[in-house]
C-alpha atoms as a PDB file:
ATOM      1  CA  UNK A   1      27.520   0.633 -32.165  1.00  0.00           C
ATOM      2  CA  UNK A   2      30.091   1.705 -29.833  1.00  0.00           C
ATOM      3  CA  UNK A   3      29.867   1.666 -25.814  1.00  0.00           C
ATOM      4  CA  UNK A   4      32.352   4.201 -24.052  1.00  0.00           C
ATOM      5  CA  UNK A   5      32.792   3.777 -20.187  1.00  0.00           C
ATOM      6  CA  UNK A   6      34.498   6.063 -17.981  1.00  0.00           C
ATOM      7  CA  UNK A   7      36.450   5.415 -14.452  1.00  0.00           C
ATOM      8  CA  UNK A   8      38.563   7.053 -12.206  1.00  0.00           C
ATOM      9  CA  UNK A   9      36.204  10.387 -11.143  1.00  0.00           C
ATOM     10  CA  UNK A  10      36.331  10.922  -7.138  1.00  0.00           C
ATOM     11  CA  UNK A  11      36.832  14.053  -4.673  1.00  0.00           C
ATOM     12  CA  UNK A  12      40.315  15.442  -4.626  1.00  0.00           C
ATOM     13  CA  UNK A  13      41.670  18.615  -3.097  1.00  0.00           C
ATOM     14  CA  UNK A  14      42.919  21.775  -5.320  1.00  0.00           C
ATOM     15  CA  UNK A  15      46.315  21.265  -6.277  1.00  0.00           C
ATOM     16  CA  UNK A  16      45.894  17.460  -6.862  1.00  0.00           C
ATOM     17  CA  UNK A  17      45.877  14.831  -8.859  1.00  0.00           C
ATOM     18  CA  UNK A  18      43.507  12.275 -11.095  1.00  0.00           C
ATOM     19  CA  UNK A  19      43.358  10.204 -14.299  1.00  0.00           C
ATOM     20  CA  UNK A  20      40.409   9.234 -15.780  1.00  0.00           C
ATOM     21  CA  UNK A  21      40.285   6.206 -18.352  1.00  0.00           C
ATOM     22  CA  UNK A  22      37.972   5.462 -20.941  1.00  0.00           C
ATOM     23  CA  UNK A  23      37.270   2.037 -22.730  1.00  0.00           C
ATOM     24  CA  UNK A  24      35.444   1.334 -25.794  1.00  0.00           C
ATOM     25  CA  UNK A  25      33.584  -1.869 -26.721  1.00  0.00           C
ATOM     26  CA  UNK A  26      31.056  -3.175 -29.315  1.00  0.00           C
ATOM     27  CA  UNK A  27      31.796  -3.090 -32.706  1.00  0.00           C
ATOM     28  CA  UNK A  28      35.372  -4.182 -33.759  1.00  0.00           C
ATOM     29  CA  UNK A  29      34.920  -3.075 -37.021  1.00  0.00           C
ATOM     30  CA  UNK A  30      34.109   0.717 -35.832  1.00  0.00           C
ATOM     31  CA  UNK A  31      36.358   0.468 -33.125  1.00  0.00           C
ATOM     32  CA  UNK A  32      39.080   0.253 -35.435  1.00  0.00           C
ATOM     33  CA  UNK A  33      38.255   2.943 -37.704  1.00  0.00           C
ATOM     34  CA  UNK A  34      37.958   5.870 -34.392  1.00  0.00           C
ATOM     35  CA  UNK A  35      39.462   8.737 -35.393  1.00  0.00           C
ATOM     36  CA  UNK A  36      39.186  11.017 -32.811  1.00  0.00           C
ATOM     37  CA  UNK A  37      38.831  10.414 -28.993  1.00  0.00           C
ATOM     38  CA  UNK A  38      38.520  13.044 -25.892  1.00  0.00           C
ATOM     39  CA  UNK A  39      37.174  14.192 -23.129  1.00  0.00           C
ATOM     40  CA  UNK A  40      34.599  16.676 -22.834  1.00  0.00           C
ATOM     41  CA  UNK A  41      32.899  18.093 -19.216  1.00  0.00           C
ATOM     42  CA  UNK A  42      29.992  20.218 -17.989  1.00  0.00           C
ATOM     43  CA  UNK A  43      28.983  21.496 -14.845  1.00  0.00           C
ATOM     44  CA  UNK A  44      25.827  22.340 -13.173  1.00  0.00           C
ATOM     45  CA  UNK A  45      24.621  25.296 -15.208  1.00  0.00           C
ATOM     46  CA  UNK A  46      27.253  25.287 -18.235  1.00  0.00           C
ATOM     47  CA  UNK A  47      27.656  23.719 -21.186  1.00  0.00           C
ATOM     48  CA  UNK A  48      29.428  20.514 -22.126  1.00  0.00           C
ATOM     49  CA  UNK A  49      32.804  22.291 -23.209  1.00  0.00           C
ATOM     50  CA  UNK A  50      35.983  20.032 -24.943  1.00  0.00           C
ATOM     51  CA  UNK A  51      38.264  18.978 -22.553  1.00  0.00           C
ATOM     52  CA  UNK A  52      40.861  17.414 -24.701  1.00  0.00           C
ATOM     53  CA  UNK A  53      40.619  15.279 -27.977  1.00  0.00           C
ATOM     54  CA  UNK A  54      43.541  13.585 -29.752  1.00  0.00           C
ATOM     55  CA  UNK A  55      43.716  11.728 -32.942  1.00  0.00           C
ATOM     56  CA  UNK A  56      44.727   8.427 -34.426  1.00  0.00           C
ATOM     57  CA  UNK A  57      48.154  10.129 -35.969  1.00  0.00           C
ATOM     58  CA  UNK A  58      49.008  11.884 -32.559  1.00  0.00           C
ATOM     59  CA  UNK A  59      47.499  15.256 -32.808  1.00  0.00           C
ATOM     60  CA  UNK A  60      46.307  16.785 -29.501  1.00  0.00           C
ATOM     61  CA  UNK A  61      44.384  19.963 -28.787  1.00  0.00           C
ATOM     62  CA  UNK A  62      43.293  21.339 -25.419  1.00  0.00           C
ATOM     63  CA  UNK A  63      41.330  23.565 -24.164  1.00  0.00           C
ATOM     64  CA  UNK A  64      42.645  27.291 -22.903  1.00  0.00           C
ATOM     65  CA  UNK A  65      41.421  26.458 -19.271  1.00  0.00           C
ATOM     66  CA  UNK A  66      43.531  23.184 -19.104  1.00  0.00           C
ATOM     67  CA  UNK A  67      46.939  23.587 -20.937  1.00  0.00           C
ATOM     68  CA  UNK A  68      49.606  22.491 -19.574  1.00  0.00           C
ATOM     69  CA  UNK A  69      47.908  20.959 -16.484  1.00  0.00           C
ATOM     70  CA  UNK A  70      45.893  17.995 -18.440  1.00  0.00           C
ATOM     71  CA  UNK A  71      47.660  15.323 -20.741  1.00  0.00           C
ATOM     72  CA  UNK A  72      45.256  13.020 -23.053  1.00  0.00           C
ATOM     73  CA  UNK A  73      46.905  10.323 -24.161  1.00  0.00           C
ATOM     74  CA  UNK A  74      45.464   6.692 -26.255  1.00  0.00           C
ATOM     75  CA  UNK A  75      46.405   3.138 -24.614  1.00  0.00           C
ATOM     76  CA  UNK A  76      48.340   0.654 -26.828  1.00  0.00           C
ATOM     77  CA  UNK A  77      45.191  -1.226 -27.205  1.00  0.00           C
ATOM     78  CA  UNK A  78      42.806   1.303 -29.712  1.00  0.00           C
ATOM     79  CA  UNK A  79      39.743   1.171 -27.276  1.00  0.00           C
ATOM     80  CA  UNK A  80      41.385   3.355 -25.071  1.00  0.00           C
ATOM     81  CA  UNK A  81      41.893   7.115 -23.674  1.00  0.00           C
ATOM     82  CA  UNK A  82      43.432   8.505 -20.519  1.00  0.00           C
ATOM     83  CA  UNK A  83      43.170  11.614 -19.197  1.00  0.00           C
ATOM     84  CA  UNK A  84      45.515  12.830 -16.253  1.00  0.00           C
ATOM     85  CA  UNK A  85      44.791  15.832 -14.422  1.00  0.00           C
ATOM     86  CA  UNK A  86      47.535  18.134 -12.673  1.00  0.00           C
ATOM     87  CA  UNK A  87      47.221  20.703 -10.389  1.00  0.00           C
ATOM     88  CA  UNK A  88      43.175  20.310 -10.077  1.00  0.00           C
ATOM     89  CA  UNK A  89      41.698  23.375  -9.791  1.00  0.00           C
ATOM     90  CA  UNK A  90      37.621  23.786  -7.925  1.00  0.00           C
ATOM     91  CA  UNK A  91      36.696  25.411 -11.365  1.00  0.00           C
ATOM     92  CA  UNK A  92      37.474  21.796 -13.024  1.00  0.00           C
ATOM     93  CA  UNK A  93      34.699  20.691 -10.895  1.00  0.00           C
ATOM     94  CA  UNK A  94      32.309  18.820 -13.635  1.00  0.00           C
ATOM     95  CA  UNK A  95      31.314  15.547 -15.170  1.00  0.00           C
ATOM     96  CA  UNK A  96      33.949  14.488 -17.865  1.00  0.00           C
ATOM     97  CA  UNK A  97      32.493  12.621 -20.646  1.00  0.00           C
ATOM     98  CA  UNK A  98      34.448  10.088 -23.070  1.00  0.00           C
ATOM     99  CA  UNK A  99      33.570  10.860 -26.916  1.00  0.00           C
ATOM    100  CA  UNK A 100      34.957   9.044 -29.776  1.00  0.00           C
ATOM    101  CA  UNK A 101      34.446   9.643 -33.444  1.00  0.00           C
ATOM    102  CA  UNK A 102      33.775   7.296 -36.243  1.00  0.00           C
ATOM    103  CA  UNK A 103      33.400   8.646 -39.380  1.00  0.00           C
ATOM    104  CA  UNK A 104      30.617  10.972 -38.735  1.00  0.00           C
ATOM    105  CA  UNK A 105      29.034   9.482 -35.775  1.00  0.00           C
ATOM    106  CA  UNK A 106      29.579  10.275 -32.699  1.00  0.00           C
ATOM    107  CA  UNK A 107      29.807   8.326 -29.028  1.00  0.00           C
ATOM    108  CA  UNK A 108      29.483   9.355 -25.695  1.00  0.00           C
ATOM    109  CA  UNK A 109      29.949   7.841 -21.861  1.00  0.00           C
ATOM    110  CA  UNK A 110      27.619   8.373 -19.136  1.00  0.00           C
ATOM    111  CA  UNK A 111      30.018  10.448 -17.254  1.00  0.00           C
ATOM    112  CA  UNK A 112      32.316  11.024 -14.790  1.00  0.00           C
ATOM    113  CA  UNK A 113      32.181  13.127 -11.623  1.00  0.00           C
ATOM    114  CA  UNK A 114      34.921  15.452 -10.861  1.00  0.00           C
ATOM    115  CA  UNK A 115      35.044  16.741  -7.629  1.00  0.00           C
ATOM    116  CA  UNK A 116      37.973  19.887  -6.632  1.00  0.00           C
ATOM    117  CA  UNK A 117      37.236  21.361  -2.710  1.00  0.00           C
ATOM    118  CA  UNK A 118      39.332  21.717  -0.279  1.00  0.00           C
END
């Protein structure tokens, strides 16, 4: 089993900045063998929609809504997975989720909260 927790949610004004972190912990063995991490989010209403993911080799892919604004990026250690966030926008408003993937399980955090008002 694998445990994702995410930090670094708040209230920021449009036009700024955050980076959210996510760490994974319990088992060694399948925390060695994640292929795939990213960041998904939902707000009130919508449905959970990718974010960002990016794989063990490099590869990133981002959603329409975010490009160029958001960089994913994995920690030296393998248990982790940043997220910074440029130019914050209200319509980012959401809870951002950590997922990893392990074979053909999945993992998720509890969350996130993303605020963007002025």
């Amino acid at each position: 089993q694998v445990q994702l927790v995410e930090s670094g949610g708040g209230l920021v004004q449009p036009g700024g900045s955050l980076r959210l972190s996510c760490a994974a912990s319990g088992s060694i063995v399948s925390i060695n063998r994640m292929n795939r991490m990213g960041w998904y989010r939902q707000a009130p209403g919508k449905q959970r929609e990718l974010v960002a993911h990016i794989t063990n080799g490099g590869s990133t892919n981002y959603a329409d809504s975010v490009e160029g604004r958001f960089t994913i990026s994995r920690g030296n250690a393998k248990n982790t997975v940043y997220l910074q966030m440029n130019s914050l926008k209200p319509e980012d408003t959401a809870v951002y989720y950590c997922n990893a993937r392990v074979l053909i399980s999945e993992y998720w955090g509890q969350g996130t909260q993303v605020t963007v008002s002025s």
